[in-house]
Protein backbone atom coordinates (compact mmCIF):
# COMPACT_ATOMS: atom_id res chain seq x y z
CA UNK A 1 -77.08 -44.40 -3.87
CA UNK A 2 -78.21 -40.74 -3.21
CA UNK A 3 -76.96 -38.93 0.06
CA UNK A 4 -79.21 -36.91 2.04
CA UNK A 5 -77.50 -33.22 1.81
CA UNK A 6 -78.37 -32.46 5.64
CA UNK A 7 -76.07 -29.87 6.21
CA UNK A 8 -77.48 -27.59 3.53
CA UNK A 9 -80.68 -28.47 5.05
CA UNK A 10 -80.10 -27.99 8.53
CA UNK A 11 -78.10 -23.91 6.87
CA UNK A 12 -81.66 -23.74 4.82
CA UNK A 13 -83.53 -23.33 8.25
CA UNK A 14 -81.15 -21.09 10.14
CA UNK A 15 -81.03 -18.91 7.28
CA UNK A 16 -85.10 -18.39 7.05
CA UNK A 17 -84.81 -18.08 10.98
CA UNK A 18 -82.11 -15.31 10.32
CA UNK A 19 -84.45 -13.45 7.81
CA UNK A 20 -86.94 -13.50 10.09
CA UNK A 21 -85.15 -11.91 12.90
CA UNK A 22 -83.66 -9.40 10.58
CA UNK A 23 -87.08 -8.34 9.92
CA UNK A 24 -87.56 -7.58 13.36
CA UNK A 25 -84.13 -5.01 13.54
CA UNK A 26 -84.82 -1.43 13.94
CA UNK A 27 -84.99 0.12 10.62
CA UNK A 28 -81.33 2.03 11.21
CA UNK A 29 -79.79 -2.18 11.79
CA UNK A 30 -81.96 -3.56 9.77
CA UNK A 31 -80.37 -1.95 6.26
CA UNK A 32 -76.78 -2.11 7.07
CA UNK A 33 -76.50 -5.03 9.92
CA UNK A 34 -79.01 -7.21 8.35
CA UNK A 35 -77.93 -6.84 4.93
CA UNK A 36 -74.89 -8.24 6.24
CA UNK A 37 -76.23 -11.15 8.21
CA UNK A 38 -78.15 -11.78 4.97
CA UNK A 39 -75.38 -11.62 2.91
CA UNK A 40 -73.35 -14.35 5.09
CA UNK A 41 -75.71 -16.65 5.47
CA UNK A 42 -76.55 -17.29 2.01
CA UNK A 43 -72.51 -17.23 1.25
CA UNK A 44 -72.49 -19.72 3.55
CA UNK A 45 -75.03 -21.82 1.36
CA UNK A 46 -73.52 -21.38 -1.22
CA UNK A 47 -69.79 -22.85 0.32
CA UNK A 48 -71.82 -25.79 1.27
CA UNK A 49 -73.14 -26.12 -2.29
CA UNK A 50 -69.50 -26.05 -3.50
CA UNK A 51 -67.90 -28.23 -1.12
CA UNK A 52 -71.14 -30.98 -2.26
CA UNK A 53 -70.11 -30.65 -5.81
CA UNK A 54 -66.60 -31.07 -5.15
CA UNK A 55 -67.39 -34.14 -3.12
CA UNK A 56 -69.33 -35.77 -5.81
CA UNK A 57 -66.69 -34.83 -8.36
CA UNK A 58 -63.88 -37.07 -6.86
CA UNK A 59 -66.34 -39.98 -6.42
């Protein structure tokens, strides 16, 4: 039986919201600060991805 991975789906959208409001920064933010915000989003992804395989590694 295949779980749904909601979590990583529910990350997916905040992270496209986030890019999308980083695009609206003022170009000084928007280099620095949003790289950042970038940056930890998609780390956070990829823990998610990580703690999945993990998971389905002990099953």
């Amino acid at each position: 039986m295949k779980k749904e991975f909601v979590i990583y789906t529910k990350m997916l959208e905040v992270v496209l919201w986030l890019f999308e409001k980083v695009n609206t920064f003022p170009k000084k933010q928007r280099f620095v600060l949003g790289q950042q915000i970038e940056n930890s989003a998609l780390m956070c992804l990829r823990y998610i991805i990580e703690a999945n395989n993990v998971g389905n590694n002990r099953i």
